[in-house]
Protein backbone atom coordinates (compact mmCIF):
# COMPACT_ATOMS: atom_id res chain seq x y z
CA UNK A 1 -115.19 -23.01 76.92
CA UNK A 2 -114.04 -26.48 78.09
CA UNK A 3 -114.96 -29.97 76.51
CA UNK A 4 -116.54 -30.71 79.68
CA UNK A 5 -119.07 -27.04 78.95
CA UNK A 6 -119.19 -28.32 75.51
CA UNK A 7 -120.50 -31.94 76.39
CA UNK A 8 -123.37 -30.34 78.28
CA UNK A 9 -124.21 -28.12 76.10
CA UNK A 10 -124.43 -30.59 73.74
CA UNK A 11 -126.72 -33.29 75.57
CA UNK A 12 -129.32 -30.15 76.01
CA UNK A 13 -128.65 -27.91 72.61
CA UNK A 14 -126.90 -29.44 70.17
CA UNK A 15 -128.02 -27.74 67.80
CA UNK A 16 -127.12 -24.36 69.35
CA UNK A 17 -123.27 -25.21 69.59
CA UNK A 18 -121.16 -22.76 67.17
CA UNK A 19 -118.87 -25.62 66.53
CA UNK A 20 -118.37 -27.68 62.95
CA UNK A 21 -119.76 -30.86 63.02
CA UNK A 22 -116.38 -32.77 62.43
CA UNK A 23 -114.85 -30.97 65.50
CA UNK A 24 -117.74 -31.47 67.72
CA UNK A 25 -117.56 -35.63 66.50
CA UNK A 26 -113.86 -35.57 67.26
CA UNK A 27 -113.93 -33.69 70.66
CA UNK A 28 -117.22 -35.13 72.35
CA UNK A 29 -117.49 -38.72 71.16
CA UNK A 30 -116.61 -41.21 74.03
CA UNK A 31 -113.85 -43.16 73.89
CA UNK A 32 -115.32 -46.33 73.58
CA UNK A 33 -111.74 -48.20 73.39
CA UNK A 34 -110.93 -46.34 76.63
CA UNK A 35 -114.32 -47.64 78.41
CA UNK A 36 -113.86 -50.98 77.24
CA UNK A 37 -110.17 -50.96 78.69
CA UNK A 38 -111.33 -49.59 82.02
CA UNK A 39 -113.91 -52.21 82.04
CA UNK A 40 -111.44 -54.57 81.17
CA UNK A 41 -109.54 -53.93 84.03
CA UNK A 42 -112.31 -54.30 86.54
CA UNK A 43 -113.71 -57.67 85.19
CA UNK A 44 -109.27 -58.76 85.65
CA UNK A 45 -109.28 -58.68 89.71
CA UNK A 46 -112.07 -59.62 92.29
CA UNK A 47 -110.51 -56.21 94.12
CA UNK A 48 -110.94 -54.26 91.66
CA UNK A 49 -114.08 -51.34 91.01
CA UNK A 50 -114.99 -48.26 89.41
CA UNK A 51 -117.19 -46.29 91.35
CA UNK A 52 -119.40 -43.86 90.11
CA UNK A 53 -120.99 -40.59 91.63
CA UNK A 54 -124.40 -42.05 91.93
CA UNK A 55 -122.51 -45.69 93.46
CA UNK A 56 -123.95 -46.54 97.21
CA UNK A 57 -120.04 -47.00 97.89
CA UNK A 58 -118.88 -43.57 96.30
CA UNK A 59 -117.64 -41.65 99.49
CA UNK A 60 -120.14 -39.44 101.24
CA UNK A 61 -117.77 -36.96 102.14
CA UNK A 62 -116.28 -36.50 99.07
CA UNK A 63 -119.60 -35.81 97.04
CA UNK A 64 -119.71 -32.34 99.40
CA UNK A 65 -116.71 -31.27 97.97
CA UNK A 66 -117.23 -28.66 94.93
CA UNK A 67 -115.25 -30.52 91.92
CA UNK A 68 -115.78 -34.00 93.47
CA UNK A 69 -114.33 -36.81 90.72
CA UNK A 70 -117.45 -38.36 88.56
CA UNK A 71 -115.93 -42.02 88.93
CA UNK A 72 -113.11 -43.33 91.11
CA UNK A 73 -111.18 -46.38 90.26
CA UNK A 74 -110.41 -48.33 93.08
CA UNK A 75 -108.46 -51.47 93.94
CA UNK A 76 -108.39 -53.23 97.31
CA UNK A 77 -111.56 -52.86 99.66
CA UNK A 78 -114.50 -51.05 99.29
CA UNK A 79 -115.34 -51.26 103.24
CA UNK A 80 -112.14 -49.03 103.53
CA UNK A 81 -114.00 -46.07 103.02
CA UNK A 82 -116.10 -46.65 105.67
CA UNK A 83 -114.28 -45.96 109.12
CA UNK A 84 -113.95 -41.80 109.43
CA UNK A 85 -110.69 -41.04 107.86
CA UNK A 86 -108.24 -38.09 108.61
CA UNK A 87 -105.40 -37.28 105.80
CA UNK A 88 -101.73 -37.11 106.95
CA UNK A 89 -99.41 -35.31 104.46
CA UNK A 90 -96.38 -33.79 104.69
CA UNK A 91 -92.88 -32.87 103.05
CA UNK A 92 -91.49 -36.13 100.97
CA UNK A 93 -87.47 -34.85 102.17
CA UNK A 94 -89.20 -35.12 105.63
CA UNK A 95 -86.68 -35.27 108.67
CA UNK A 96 -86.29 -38.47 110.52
CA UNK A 97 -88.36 -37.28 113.96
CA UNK A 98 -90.88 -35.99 110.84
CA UNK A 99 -91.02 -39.54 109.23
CA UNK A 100 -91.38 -41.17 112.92
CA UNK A 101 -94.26 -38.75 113.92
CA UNK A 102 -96.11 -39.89 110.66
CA UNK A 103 -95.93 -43.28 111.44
CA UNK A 104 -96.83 -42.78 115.47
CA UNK A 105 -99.74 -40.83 114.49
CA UNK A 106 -100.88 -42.80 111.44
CA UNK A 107 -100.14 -46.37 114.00
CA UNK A 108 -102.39 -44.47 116.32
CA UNK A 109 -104.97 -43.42 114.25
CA UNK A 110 -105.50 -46.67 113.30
CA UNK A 111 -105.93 -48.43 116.38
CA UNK A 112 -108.59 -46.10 117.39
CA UNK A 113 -110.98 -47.25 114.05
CA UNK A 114 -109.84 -44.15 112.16
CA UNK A 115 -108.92 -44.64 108.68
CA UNK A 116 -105.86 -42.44 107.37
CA UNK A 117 -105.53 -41.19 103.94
CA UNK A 118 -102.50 -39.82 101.96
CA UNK A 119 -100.74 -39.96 98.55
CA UNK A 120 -98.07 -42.59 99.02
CA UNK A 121 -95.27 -40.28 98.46
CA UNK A 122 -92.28 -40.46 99.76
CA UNK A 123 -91.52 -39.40 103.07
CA UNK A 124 -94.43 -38.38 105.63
CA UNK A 125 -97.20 -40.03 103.18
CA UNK A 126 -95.63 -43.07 103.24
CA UNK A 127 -94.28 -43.34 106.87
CA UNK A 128 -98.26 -42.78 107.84
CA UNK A 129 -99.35 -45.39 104.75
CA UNK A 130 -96.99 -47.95 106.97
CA UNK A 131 -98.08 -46.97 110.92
CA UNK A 132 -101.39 -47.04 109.80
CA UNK A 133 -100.95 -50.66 108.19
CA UNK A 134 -98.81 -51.53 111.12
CA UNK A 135 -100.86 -51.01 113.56
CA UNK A 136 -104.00 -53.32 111.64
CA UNK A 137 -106.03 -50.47 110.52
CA UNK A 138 -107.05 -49.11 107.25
CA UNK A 139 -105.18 -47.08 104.91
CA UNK A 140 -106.24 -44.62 101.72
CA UNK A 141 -103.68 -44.40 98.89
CA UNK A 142 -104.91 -40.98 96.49
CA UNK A 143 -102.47 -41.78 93.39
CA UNK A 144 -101.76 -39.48 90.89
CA UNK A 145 -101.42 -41.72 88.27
CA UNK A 146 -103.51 -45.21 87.38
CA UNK A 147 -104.59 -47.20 89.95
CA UNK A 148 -102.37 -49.92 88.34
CA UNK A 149 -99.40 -48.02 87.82
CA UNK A 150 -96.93 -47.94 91.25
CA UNK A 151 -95.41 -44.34 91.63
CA UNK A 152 -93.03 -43.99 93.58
CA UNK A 153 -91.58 -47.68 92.36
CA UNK A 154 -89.80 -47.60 95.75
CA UNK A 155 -93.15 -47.96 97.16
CA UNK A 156 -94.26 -51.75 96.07
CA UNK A 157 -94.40 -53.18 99.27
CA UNK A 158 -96.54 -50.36 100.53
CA UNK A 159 -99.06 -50.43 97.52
CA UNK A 160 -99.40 -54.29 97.41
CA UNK A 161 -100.14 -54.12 101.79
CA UNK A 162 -102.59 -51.47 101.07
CA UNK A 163 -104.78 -53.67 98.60
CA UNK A 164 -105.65 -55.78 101.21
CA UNK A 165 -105.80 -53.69 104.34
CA UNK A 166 -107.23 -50.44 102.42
CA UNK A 167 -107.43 -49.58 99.22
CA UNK A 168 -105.46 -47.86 95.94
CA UNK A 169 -107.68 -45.01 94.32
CA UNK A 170 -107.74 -42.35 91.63
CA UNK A 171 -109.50 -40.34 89.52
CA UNK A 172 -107.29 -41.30 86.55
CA UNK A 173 -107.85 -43.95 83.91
CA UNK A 174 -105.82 -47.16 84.94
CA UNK A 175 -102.43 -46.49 83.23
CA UNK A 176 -102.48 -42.97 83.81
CA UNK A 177 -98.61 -42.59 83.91
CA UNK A 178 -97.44 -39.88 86.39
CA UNK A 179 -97.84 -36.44 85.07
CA UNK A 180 -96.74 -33.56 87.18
CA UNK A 181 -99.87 -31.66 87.21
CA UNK A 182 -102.41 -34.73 88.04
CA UNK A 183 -100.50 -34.50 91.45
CA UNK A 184 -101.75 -30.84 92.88
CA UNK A 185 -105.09 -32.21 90.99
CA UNK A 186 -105.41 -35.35 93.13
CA UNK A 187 -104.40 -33.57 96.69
CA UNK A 188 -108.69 -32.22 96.71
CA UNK A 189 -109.84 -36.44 96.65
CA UNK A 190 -107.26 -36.83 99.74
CA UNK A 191 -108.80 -33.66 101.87
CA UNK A 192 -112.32 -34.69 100.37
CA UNK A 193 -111.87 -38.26 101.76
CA UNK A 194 -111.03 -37.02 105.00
CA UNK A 195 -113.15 -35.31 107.95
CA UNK A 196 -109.57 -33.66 108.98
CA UNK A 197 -106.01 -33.37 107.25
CA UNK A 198 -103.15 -33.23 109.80
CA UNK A 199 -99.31 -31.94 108.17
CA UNK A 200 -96.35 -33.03 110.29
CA UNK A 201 -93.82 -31.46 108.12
CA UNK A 202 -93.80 -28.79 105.03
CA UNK A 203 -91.86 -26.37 103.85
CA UNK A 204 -93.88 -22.79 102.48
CA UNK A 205 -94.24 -24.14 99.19
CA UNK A 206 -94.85 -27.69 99.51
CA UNK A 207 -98.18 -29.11 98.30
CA UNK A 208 -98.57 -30.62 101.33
CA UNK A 209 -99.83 -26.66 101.99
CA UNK A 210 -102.36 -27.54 98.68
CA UNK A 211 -104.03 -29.92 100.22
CA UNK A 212 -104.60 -28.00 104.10
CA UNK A 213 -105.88 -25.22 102.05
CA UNK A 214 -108.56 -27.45 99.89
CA UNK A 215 -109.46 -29.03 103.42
CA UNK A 216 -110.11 -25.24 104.58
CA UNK A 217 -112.13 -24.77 101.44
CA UNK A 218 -114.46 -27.86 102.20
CA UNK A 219 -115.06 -27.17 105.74
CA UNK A 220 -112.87 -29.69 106.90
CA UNK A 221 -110.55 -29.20 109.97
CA UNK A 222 -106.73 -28.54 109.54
CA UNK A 223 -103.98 -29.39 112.37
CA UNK A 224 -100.46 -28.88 112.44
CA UNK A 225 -97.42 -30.06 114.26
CA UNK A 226 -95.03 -27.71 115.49
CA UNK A 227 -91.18 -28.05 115.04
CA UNK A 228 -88.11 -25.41 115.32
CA UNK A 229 -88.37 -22.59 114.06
CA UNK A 230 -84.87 -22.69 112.35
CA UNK A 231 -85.99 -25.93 110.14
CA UNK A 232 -86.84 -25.08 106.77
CA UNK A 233 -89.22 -27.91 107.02
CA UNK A 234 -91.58 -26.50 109.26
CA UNK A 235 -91.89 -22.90 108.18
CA UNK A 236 -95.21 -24.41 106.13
CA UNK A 237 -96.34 -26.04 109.55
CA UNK A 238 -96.00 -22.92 111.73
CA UNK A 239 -97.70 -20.66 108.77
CA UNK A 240 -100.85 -22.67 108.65
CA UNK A 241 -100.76 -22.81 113.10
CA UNK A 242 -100.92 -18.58 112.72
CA UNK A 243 -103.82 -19.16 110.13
CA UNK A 244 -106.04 -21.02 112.87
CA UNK A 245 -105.09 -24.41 112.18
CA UNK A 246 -104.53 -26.40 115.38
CA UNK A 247 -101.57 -27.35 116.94
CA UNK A 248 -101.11 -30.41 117.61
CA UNK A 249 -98.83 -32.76 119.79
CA UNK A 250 -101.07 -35.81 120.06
CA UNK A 251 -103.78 -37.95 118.33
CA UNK A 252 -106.58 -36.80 121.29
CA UNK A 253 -105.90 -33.05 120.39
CA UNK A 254 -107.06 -34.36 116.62
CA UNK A 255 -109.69 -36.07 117.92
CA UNK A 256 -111.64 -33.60 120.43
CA UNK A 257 -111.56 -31.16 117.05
CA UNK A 258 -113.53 -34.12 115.09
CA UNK A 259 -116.33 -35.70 116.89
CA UNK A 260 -119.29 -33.48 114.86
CA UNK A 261 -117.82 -34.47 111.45
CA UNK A 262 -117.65 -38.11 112.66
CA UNK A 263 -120.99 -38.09 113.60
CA UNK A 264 -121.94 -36.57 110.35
CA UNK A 265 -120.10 -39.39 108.57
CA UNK A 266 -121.62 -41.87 110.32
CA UNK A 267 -125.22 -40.70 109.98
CA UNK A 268 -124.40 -40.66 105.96
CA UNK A 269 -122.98 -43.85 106.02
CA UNK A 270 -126.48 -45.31 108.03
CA UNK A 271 -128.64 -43.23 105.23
CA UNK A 272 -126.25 -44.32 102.01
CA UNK A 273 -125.98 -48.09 103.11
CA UNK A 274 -129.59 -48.56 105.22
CA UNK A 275 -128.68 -49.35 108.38
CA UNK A 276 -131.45 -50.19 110.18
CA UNK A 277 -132.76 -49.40 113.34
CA UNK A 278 -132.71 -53.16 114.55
CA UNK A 279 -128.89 -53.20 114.96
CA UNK A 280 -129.01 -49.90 116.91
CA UNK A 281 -131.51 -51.67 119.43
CA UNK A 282 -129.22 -54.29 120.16
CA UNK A 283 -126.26 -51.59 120.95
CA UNK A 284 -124.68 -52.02 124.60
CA UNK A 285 -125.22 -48.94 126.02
CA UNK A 286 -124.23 -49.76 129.56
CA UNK A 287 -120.87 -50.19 128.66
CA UNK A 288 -120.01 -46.75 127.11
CA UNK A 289 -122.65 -44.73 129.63
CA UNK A 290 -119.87 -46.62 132.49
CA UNK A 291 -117.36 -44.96 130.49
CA UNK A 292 -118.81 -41.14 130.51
CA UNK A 293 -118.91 -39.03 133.50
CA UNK A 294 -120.89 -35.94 134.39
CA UNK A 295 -117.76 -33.99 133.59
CA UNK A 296 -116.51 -33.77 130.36
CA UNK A 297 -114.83 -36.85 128.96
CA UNK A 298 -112.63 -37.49 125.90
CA UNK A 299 -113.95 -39.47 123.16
CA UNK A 300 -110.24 -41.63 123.36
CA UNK A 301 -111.12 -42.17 127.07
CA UNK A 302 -114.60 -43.78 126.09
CA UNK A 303 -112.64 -45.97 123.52
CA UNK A 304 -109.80 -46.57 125.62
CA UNK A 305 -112.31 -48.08 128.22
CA UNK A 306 -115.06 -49.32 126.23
CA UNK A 307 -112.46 -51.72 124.07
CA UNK A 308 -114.25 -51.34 120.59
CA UNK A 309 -113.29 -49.74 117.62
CA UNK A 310 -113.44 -45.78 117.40
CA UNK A 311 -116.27 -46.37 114.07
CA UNK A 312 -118.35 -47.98 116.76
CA UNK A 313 -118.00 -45.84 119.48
CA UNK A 314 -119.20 -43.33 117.77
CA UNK A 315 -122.35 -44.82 116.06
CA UNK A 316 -123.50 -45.74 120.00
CA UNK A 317 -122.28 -42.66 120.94
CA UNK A 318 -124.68 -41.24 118.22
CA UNK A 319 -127.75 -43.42 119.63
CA UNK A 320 -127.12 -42.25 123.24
CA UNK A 321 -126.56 -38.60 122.71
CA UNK A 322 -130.44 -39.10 120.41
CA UNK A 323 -131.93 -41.00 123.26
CA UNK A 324 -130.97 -38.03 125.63
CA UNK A 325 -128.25 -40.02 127.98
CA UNK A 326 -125.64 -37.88 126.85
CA UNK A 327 -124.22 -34.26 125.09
CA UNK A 328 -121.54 -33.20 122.79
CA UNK A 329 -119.16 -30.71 124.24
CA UNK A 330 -115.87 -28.99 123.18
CA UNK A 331 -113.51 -32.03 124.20
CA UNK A 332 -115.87 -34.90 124.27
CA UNK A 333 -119.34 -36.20 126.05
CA UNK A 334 -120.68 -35.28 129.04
CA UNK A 335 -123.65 -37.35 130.53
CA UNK A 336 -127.06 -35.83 131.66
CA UNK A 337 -129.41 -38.54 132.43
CA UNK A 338 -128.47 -40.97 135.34
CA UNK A 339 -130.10 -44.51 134.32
């Protein structure tokens, strides 16, 4: 039995615990100097916030997963966790055309609205971290240590750009230094924060293979990109594309595979923050009904012409496809009412 078993056991039947009093004092008192610290700390920085399960801001997504964290420090932006977010992870020795297909795919992610989450490791987590930033969008760093505490150290610039176009979170206590088993422990918040987790390199025993297996686990979609089969570094890649995960070779063949979680996101994120029906009312339908045909038509073709950010797309799309105008099929929207 755990102290977490014993804790609950104790707030129901305290009296029923087999445990001397003196150990039951030591092991299941709070910390009170630890609480005070961590409250502390978010009192120090307008950007800073500890979240907790029952928070309007705590991700939606991550409260279906089945060990989701009870609080979640955060520092940077809170709105970050709003746009749809798909994890990119990979090997941290990653190849150069490895480290420039993280950054082209996190840059492109984040033009389209999409948020893109990782660990800031070296290597593929931090090339996507920095296409992702590069390109203006908004970027999820999963540390395995304290929010406060910078791990890799190489990584600075990265974690200071991420605080204000994104945001730094973890499960751990702020000055958590880095322990080698938070790491695997952390990798479940990354695929938990994200409706898809894409891995551009990985050897067969990276943990890059963790997390793609935890996104499995929580129903979550898992894509791969292909490499030579005499690189080491994408054995992991090409194991997980003979699984079922999908191979990919460009952002649209991620996004055709994710436009039911989005909506599913999005219709949380109305119910968790009250969105109101008045703002859907005023939505300019014309413009994205000009932009689907009667065949099928990519969701990144209905961006592409409708100029708006993918989050928004996707929230009209949501109206329209209630109202009847158009349907979700396997690559995009088709439309079925002429106007």
């Amino acid at each position: 039995m755990d102290v977490e078993e014993l804790r609950q056991m104790l707030a129901h039947e305290k009296s029923a615990l087999p445990l001397p009093e003196s150990l039951l004092e030591r092991e299941l008192a709070p910390n009170l100097n630890l609480v005070e610290s961590a409250l502390a700390w978010q009192e120090s920085a307008d950007n800073h916030a500890i979240i907790c399960f029952d928070d309007p801001h705590y991700p939606s997504f991550l409260k279906q997963i089945s060990a989701p964290p009870p609080i979640l420090f955060v520092k940077g932006e809170l709105d970050a966790f709003f746009p749809p977010a798909l994890a990119i992870v990979g090997s941290r020795a990653a190849s150069k055309a490895g480290l420039q297909l993280a950054y082209r795919f996190g840059g492109e992610l984040g033009e389209l609205g999409f948020g893109v989450c990782s660990g800031m490791a070296v290597g593929v987590d931090g090339s996507a971290h920095q296409g992702c930033l590069d390109s203006g969008g908004k970027t999820l760093a999963v540390l395995g240590t304290g929010v406060d505490v910078i791990y890799p150290k190489r990584h600075r610039k990265i974690y200071e750009d991420i605080q204000t176009h994104g945001a730094i979170v973890s499960e751990f206590w702020p000055g958590s230094k880095p322990f080698s088993g938070n790491f695997p422990k952390r990798n479940r918040i990354i695929s938990g924060l994200s409706i898809g987790t894409l891995v551009v390199e990985a050897c067969r025993k990276s943990g890059s293979l963790i997390t793609a297996r935890l996104a499995l686990e929580q129903g979550r979609e898992v894509f791969a990109i292909p490499g030579s089969v005499l690189a080491e570094n994408n054995q992991g890649c090409h194991d997980l594309i003979k699984d079922g995960a999908k191979l990919v070779e460009n952002v649209a063949d991620i996004i055709e595979e994710v436009s039911a979680l989005c909506d599913f996101h999005l219709e949380e994120l109305k119910s968790s923050h009250h969105i109101g029906e008045e703002n859907a009312s005023d939505l300019p339908f014309a413009s994205l009904l000009a932009s689907v045909g009667y065949e099928t038509t990519p969701i990144d073709v209905v961006v592409e012409h409708s100029g708006k950010a993918i989050e928004l797309v996707l929230e009209q799309m949501l109206e329209l496809e209630l109202q009847g105008w158009v349907a979700v099929v396997p690559g995009g929207y088709v439309r079925i009412k002429r106007s």
